[in-house]
C-alpha atoms as a PDB file:
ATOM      1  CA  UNK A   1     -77.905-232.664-157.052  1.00  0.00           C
ATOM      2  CA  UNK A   2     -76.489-235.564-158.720  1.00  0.00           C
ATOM      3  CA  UNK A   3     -73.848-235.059-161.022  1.00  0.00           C
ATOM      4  CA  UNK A   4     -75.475-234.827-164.728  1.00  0.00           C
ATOM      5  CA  UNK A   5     -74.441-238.069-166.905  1.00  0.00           C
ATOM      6  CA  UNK A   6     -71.227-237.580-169.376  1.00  0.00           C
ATOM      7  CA  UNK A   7     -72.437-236.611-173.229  1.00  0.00           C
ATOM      8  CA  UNK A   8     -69.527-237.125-175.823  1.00  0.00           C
ATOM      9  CA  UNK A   9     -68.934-236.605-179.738  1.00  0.00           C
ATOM     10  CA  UNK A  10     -66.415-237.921-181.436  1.00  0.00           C
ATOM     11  CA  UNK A  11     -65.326-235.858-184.655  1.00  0.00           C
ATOM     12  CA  UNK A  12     -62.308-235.100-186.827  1.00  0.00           C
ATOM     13  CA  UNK A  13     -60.921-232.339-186.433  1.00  0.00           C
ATOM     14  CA  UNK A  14     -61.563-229.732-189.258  1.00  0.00           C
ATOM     15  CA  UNK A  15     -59.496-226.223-189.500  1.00  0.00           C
ATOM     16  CA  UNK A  16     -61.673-223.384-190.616  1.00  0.00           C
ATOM     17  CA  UNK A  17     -61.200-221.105-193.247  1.00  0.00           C
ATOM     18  CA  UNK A  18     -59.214-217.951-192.791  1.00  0.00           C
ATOM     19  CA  UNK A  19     -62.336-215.883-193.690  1.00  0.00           C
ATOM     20  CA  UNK A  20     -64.609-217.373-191.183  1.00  0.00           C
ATOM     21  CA  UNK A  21     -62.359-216.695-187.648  1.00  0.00           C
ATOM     22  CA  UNK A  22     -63.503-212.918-187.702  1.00  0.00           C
ATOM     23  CA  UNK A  23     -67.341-214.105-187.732  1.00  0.00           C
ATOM     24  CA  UNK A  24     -66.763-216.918-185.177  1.00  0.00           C
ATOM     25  CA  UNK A  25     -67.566-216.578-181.046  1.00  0.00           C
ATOM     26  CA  UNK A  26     -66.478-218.337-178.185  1.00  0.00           C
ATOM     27  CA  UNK A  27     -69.199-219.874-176.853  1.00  0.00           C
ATOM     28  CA  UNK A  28     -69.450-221.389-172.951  1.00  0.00           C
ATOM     29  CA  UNK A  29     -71.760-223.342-171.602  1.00  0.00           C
ATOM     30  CA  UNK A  30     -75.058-223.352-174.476  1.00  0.00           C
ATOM     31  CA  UNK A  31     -76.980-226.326-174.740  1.00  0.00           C
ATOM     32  CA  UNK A  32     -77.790-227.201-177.982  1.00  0.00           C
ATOM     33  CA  UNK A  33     -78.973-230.864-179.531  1.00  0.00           C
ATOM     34  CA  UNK A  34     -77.667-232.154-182.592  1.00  0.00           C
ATOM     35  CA  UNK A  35     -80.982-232.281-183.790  1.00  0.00           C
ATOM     36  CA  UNK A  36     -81.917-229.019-183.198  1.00  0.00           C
ATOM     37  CA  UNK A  37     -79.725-227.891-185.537  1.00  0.00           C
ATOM     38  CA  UNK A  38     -81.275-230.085-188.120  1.00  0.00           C
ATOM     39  CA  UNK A  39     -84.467-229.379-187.368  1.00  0.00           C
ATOM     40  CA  UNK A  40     -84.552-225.315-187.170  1.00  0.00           C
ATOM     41  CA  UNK A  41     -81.500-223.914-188.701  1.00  0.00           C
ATOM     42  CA  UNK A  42     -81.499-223.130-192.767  1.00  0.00           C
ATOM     43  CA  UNK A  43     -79.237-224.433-194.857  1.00  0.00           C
ATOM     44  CA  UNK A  44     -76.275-222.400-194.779  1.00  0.00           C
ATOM     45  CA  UNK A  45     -76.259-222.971-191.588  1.00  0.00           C
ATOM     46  CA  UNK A  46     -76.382-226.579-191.187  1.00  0.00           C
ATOM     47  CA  UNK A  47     -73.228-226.609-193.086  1.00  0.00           C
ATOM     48  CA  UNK A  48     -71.350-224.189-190.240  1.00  0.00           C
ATOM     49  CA  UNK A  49     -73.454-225.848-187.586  1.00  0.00           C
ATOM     50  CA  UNK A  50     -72.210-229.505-188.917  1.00  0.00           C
ATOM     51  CA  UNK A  51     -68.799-227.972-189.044  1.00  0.00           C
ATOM     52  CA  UNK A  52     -68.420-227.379-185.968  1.00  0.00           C
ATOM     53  CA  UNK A  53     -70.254-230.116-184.641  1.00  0.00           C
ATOM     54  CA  UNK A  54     -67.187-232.371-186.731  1.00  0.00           C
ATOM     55  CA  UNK A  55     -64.679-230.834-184.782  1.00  0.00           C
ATOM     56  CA  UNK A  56     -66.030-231.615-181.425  1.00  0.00           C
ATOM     57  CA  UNK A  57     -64.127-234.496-179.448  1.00  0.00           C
ATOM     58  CA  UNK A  58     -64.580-233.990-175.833  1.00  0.00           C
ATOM     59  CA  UNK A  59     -66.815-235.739-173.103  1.00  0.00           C
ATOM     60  CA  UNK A  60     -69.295-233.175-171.377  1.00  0.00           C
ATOM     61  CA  UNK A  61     -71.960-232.659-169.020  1.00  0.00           C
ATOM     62  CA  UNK A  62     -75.418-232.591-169.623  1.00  0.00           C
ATOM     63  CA  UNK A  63     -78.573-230.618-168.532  1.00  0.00           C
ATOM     64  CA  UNK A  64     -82.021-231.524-168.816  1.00  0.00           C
ATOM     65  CA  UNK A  65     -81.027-233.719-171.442  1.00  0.00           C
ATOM     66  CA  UNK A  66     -78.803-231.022-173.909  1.00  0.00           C
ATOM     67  CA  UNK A  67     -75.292-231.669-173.805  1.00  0.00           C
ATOM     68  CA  UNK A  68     -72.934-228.644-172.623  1.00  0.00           C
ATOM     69  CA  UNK A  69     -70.300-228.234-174.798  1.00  0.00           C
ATOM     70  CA  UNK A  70     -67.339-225.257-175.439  1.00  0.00           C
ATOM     71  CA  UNK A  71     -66.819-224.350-179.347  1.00  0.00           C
ATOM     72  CA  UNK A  72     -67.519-221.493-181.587  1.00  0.00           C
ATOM     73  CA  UNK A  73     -70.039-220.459-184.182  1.00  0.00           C
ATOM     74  CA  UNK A  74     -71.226-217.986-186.377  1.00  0.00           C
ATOM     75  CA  UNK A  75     -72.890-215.265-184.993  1.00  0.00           C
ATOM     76  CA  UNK A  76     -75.910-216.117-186.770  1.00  0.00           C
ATOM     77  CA  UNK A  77     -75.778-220.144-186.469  1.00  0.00           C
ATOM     78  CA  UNK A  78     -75.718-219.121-182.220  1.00  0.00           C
ATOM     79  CA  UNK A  79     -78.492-216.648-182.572  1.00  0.00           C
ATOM     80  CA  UNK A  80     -80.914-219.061-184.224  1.00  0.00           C
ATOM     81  CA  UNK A  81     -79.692-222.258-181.994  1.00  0.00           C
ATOM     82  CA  UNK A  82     -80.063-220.250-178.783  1.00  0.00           C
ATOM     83  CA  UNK A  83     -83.745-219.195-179.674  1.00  0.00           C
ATOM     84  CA  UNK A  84     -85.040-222.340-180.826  1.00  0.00           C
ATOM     85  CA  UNK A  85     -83.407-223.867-177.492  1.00  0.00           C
ATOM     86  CA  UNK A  86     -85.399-221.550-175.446  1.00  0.00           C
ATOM     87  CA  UNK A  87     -88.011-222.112-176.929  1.00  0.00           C
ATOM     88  CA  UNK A  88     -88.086-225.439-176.468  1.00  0.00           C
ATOM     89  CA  UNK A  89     -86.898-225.484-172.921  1.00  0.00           C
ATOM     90  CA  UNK A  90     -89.804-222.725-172.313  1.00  0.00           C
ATOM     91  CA  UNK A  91     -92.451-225.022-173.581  1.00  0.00           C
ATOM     92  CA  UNK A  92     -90.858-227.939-171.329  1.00  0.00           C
ATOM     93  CA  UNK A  93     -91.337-225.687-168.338  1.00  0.00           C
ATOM     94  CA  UNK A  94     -95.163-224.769-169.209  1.00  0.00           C
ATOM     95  CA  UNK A  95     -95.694-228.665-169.528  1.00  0.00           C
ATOM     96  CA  UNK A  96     -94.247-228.850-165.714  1.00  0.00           C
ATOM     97  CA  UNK A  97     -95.607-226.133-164.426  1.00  0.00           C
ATOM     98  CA  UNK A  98     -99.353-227.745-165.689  1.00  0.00           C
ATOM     99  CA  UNK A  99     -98.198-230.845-164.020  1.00  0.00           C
ATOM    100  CA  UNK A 100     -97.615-229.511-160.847  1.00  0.00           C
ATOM    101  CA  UNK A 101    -101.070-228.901-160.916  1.00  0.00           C
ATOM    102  CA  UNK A 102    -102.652-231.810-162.380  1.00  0.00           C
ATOM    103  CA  UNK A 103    -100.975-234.088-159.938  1.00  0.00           C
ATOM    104  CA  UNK A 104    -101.955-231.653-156.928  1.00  0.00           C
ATOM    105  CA  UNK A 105     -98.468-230.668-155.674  1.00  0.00           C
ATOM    106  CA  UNK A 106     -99.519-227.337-156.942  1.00  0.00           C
ATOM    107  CA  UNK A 107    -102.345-224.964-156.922  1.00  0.00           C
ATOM    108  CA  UNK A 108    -103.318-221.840-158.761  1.00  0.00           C
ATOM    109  CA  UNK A 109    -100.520-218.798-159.623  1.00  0.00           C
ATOM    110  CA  UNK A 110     -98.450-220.161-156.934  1.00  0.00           C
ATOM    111  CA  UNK A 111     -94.966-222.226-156.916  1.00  0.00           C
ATOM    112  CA  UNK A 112     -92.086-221.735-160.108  1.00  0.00           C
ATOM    113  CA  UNK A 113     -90.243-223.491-162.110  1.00  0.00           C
ATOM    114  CA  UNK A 114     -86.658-222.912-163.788  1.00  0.00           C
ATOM    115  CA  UNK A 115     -84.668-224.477-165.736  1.00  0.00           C
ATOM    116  CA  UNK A 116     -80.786-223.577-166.752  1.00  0.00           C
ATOM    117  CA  UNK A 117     -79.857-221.533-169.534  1.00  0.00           C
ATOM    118  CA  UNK A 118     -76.937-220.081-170.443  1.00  0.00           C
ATOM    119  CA  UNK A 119     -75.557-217.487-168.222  1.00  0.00           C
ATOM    120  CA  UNK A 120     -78.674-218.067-166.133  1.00  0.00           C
ATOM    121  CA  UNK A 121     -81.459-219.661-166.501  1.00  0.00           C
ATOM    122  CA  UNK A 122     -85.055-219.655-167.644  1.00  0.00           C
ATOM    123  CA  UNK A 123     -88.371-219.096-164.627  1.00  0.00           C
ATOM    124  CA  UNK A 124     -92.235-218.837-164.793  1.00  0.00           C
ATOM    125  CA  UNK A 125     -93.031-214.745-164.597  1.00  0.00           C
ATOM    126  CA  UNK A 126     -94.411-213.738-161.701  1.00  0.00           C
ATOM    127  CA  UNK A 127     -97.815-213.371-161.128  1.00  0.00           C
ATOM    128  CA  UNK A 128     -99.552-215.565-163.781  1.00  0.00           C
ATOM    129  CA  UNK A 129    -102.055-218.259-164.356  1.00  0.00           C
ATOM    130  CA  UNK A 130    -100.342-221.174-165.708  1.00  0.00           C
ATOM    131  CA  UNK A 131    -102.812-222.058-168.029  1.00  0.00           C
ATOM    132  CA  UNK A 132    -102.273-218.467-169.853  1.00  0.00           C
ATOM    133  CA  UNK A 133     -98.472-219.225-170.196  1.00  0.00           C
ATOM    134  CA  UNK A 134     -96.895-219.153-173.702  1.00  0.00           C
ATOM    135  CA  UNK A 135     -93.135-219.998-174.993  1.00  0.00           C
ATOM    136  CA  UNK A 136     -92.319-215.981-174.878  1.00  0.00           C
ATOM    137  CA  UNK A 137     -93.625-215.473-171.316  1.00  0.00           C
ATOM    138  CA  UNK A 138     -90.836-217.162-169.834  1.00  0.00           C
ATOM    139  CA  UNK A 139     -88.274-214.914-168.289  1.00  0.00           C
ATOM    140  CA  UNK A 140     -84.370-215.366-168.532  1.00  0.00           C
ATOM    141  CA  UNK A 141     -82.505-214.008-165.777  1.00  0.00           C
ATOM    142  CA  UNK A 142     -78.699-213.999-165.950  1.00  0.00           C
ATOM    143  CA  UNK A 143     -76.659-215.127-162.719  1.00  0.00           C
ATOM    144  CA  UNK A 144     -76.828-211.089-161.567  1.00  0.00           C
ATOM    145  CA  UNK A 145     -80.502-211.108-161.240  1.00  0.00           C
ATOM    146  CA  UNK A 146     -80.645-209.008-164.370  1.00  0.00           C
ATOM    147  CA  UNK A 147     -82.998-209.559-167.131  1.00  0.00           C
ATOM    148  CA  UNK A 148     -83.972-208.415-170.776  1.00  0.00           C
ATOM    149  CA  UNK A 149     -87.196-209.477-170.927  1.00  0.00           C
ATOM    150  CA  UNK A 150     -90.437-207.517-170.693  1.00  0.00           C
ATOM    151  CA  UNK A 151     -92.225-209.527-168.151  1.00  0.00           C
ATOM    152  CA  UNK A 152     -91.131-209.536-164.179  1.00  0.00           C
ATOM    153  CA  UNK A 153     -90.008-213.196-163.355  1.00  0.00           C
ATOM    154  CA  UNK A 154     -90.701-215.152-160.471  1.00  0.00           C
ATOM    155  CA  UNK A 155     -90.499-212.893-156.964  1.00  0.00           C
ATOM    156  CA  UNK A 156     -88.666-215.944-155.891  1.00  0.00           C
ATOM    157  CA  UNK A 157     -85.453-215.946-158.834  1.00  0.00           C
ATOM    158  CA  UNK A 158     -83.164-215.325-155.843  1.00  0.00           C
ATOM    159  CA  UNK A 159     -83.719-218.843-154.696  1.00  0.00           C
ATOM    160  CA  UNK A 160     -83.639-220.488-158.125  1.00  0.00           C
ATOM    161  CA  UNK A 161     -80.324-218.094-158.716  1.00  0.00           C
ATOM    162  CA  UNK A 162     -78.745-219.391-155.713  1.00  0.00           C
ATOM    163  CA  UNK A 163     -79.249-222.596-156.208  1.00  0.00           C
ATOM    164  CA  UNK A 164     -77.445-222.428-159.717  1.00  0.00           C
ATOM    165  CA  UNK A 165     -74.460-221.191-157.991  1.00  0.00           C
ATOM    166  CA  UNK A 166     -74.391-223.410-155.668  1.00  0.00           C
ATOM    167  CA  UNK A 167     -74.520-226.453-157.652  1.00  0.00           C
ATOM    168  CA  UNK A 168     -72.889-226.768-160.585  1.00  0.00           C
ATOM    169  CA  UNK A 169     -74.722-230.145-161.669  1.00  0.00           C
ATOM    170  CA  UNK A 170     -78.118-228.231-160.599  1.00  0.00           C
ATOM    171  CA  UNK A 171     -80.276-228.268-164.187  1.00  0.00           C
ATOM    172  CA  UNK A 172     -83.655-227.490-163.102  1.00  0.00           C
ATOM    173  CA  UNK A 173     -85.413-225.883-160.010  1.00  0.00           C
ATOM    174  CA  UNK A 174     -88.815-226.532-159.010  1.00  0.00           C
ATOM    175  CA  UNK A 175     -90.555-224.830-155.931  1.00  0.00           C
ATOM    176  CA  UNK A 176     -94.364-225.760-154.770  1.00  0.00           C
ATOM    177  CA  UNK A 177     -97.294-225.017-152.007  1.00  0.00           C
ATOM    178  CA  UNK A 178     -98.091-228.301-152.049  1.00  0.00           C
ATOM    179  CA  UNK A 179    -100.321-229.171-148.963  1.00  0.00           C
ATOM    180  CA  UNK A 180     -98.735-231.810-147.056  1.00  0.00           C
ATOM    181  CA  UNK A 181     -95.235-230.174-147.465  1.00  0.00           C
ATOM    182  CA  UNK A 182     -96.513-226.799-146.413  1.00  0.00           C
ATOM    183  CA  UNK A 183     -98.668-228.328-143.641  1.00  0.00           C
ATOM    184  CA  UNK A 184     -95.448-229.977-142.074  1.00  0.00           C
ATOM    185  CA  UNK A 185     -93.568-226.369-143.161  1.00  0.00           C
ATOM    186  CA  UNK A 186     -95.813-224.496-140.961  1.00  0.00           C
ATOM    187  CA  UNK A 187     -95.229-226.911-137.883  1.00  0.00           C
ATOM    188  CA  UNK A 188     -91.098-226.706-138.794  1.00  0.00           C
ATOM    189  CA  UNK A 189     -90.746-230.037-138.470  1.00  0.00           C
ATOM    190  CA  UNK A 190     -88.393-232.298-141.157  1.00  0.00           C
ATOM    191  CA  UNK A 191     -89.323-235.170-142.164  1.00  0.00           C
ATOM    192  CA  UNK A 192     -87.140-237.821-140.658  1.00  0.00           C
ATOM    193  CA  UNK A 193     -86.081-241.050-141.731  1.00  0.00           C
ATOM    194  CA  UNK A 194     -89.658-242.974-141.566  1.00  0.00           C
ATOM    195  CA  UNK A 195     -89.193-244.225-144.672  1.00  0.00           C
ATOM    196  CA  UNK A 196     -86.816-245.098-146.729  1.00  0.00           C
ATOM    197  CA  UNK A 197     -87.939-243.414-149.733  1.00  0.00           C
ATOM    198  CA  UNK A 198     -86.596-240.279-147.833  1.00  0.00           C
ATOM    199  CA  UNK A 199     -83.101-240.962-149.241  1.00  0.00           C
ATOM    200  CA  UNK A 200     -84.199-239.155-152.273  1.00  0.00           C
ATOM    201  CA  UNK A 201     -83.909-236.411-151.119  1.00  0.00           C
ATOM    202  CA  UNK A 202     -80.518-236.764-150.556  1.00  0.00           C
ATOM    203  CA  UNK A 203     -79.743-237.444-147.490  1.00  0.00           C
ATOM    204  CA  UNK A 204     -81.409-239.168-144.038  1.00  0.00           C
ATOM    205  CA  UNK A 205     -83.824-236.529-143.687  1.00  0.00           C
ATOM    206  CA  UNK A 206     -85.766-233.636-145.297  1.00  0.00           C
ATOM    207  CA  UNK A 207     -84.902-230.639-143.218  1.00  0.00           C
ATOM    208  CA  UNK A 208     -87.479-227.498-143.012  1.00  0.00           C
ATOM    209  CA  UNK A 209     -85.537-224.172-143.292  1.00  0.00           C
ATOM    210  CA  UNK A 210     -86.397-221.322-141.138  1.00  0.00           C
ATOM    211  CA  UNK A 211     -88.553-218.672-142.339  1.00  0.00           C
ATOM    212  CA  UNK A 212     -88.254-215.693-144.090  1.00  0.00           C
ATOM    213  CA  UNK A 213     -90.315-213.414-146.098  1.00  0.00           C
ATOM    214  CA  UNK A 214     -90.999-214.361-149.464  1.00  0.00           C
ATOM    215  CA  UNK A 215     -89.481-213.181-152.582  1.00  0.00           C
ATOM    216  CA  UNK A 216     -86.164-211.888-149.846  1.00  0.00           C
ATOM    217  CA  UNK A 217     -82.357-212.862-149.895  1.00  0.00           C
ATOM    218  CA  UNK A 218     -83.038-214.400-145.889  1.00  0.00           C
ATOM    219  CA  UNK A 219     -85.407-216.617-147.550  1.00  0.00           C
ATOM    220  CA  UNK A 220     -82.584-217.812-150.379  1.00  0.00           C
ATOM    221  CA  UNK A 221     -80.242-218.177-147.451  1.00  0.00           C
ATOM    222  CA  UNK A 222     -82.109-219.938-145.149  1.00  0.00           C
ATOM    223  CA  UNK A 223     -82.817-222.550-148.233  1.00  0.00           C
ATOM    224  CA  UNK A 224     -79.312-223.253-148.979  1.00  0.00           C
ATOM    225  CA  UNK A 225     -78.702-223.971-144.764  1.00  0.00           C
ATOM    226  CA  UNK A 226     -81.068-226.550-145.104  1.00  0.00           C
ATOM    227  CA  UNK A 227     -80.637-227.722-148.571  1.00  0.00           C
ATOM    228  CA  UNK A 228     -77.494-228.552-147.773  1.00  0.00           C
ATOM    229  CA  UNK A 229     -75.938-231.955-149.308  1.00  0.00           C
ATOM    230  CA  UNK A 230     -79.936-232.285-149.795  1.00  0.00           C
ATOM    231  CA  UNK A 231     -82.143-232.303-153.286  1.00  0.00           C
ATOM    232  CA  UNK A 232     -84.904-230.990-151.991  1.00  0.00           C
ATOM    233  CA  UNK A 233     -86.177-229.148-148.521  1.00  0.00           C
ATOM    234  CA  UNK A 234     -89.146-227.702-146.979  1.00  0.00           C
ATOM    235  CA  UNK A 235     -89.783-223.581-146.397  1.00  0.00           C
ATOM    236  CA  UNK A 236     -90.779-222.841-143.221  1.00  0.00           C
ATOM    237  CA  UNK A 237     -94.537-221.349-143.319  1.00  0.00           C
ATOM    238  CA  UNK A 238     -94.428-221.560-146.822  1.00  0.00           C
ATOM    239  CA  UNK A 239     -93.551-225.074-149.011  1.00  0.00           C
ATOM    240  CA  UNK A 240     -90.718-226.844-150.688  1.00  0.00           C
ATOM    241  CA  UNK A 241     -88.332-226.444-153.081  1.00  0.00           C
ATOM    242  CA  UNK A 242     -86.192-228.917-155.031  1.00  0.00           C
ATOM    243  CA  UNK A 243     -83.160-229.108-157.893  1.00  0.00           C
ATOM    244  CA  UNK A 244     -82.366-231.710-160.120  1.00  0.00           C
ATOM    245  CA  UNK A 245     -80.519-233.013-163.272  1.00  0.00           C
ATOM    246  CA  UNK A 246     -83.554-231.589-165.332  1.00  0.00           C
ATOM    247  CA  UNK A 247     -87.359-230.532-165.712  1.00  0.00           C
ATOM    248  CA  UNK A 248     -88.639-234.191-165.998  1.00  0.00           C
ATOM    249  CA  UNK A 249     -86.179-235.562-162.859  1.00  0.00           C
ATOM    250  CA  UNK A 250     -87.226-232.208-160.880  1.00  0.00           C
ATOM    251  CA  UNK A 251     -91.059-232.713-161.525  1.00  0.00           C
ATOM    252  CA  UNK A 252     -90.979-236.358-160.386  1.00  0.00           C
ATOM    253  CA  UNK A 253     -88.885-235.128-156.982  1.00  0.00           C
ATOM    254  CA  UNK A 254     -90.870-232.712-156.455  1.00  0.00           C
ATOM    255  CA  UNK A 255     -93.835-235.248-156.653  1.00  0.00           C
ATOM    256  CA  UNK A 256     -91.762-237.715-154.433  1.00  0.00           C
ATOM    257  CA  UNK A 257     -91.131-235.181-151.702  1.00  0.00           C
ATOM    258  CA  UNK A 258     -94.950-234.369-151.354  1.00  0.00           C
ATOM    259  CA  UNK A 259     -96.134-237.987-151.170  1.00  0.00           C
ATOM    260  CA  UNK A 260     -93.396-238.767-148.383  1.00  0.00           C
ATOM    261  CA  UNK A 261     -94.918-235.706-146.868  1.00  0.00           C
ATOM    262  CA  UNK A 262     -98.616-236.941-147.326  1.00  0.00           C
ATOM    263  CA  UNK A 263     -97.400-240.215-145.595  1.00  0.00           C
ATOM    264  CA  UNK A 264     -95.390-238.451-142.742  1.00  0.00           C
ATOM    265  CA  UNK A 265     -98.594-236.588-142.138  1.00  0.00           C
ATOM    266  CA  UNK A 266    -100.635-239.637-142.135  1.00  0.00           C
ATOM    267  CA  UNK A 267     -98.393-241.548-139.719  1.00  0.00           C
ATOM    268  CA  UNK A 268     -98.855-239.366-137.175  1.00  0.00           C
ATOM    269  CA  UNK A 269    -102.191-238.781-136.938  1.00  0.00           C
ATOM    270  CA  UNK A 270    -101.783-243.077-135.652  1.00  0.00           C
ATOM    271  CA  UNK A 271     -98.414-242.617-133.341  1.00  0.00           C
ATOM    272  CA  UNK A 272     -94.807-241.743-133.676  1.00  0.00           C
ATOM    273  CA  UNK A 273     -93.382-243.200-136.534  1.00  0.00           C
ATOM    274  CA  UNK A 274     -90.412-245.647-136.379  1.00  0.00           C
ATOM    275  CA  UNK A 275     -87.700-244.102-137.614  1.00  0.00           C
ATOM    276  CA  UNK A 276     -84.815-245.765-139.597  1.00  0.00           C
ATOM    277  CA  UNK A 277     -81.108-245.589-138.099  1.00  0.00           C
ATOM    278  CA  UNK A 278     -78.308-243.571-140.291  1.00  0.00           C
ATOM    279  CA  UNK A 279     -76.849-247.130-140.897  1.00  0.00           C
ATOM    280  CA  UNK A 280     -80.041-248.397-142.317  1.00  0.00           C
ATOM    281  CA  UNK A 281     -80.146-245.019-144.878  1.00  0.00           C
ATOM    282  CA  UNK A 282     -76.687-245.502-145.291  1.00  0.00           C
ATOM    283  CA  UNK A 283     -77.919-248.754-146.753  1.00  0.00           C
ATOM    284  CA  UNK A 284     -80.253-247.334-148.961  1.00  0.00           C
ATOM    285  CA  UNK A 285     -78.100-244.179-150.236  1.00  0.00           C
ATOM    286  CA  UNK A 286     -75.623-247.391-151.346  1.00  0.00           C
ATOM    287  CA  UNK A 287     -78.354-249.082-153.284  1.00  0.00           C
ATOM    288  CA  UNK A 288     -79.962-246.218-154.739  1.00  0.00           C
ATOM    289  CA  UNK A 289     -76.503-245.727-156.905  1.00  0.00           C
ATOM    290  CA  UNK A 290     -77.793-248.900-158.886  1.00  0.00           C
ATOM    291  CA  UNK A 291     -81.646-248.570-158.503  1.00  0.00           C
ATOM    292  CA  UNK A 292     -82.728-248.646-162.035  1.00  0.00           C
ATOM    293  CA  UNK A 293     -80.104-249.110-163.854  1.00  0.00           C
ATOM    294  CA  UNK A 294     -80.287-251.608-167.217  1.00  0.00           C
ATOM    295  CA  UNK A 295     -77.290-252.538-168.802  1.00  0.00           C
ATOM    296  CA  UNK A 296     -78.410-249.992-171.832  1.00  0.00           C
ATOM    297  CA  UNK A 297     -78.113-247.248-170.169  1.00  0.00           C
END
C-alpha cells in the first residue's frame, strides 16, 4: 500500500528520575493518540504519559490515523493506553464491518476486517453476525498466528497475517463476497485497464489469484502472487481482498474495487471493452500522486 503519511512531535528532552527506570518498558511499534491519553488515563498517569510524550522528537509513521512511535512507559500508563486503543480501533472495525454491508459489498457472516495492532493486529471472529459484534469480540492475533483471546478469529487471519508482513505501510485489511467481484472471481478473469479508475488499485490491472481452499496457507499464497505491487485483488471462486493506510481508506477501496467490478461486468454484457494502454495508466498512476491534495494538507 501506500506509504502511511509522516507524524512528528517536537519536545524537550526531559531525563527521568533514577527511581522510575526500573518501572519503565521499551515499547515498539504501539499506536497511541495524544488525546487518548487525556481522555482515558487518571491522573497520575497523565503526568508519566505527558512525560514521555515531552521527550519525543522524532518524525514517524502512521496507521489508521495513530502515530507509531518508539519510547518507554510505565507499566501501568502502557496497560491502560493499549486497552483503550483497542478498544477504540475494535469499535472502528464494527463500524466497517456494518458498512460493508450497508453499501452491499458485503453480505451476512461473510468477509473480515483487520486492522494493525501491535505485534499483530486486530480481525472480526469467525463465525458471527456483524450486527451482534461488540468492542471485546474482536480477536488479536500476534504475527505467529497465536492468540489470547477467547473467541476463534477470522478462518481467514493467514491472509490478513501475510499481508502485514508483507507490507510494512499495510494498516488495515479488508476482505469481501461482494457480487460483482466474486462473479468476475469465479470466471478468473482480472479486470483490465477499462477504466481508469483501475489505477487504484495499484497498478494497470486488478489481477484474480488462483484458487485455493478457504481459511488455507495456498489461499494466503496465491493472494500475495497476485497482490503483488497491487492494493487490492480478486480470489478466485471466492471474492476480493484489499490493504490500505487504514480502516476508513480500506473501506472506501474496497468499495472502489466492487463498483469497477459492477462496471466491468456491465461492459460486457454490450461488447469488449476498450482497454487503456500502460502509457495511458502510466498517466494516471502520475496524476493520482496529486489527486486531492489542498495545500492544508
Amino acid at each position: 500500500c501506500r506509504d502511511a503519511p509522516p507524524f512528528s512531535m517536537a519536545a524537550k528532552s526531559l531525563k527521568m528520575k533514577e527511581k522510575q527506570k526500573s518501572h519503565f518498558l521499551f515499547l515498539r511499534a504501539l499506536t497511541i493518540q495524544d488525546e487518548l491519553f487525556r481522555a482515558s488515563l487518571d491522573i497520575d498517569s497523565q503526568a508519566c504519559a505527558s512525560e514521555c510524550l515531552a521527550r519525543l522528537e522524532m518524525k514517524m509513521p502512521c496507521y489508521h490515523g495513530l502515530p507509531v512511535f518508539e519510547e518507554t512507559l510505565t507499566n501501568t500508563t502502557l496497560m491502560k493506553a493499549a486497552s483503550a486503543t483497542r478498544k477504540q480501533l475494535s469499535r472502528q472495525i464494527i463500524d466497517v464491518c456494518l458498512s460493508m454491508n450497508s453499501q452491499g459489498i458485503n453480505q451476512g457472516n461473510a468477509g473480515n476486517v483487520s486492522v494493525r495492532f501491535e505485534h499483530g493486529f486486530l480481525i472480526t471472529p469467525s463465525g458471527m453476525a456483524y450486527q451482534q459484534l461488540q468492542p471485546d469480540h474482536i480477536v488479536h492475533v500476534d504475527m505467529q498466528g497465536n492468540t489470547g483471546d477467547k473467541l476463534i478469529p477470522s478462518s481467514e487471519w493467514r491472509m490478513h497475517r501475510d499481508i502485514y508482513a508483507d507490507r510494512a505501510a499495510a494498516g488495515a485489511v479488508l476482505h469481501a463476497h461482494s457480487v460483482f467481484a466474486t462473479a468476475l472471481s469465479c470466471l478468473r478473469v482480472d479486470i483490465p485497464a477499462f477504466h481508469y479508475m483501475v489505477a487504484v488499485a495499484g497498478g494497470n490491472n486488478i489481477r484474480c489469484a488462483d484458487y485455493a481452499l478457504f481459511g488455507t496457507q495456498q489461499l494466503s499464497d496465491n493472494m500475495l502472487s497476485a497482490l503483488a505491487d497491487r492494493h487490492a485483488c480478486l480470489l478466485g471462486t471466492h471474492g476480493m481482498i484489499c490493504c490500505h493506510d487504514d480502516l476508513e481508506k480500506v473501506l472506501w477501496l474496497g468499495v472502489e474495487v466492487e463498483t469497477l467490478a459492477k462496471q466491468y461486468w456491465h461492459a460486457r454484457q454490450a461488447g469488449e471493452p476498450v482497454i487503456l494502454s500502460d502509457a495511458q495508466m502510466d498517466e494516471v498512476q502520475e496524476r493520482f500522486k496529486s489527486y486531492g491534495k489542498q495545500e492544508t494538507d
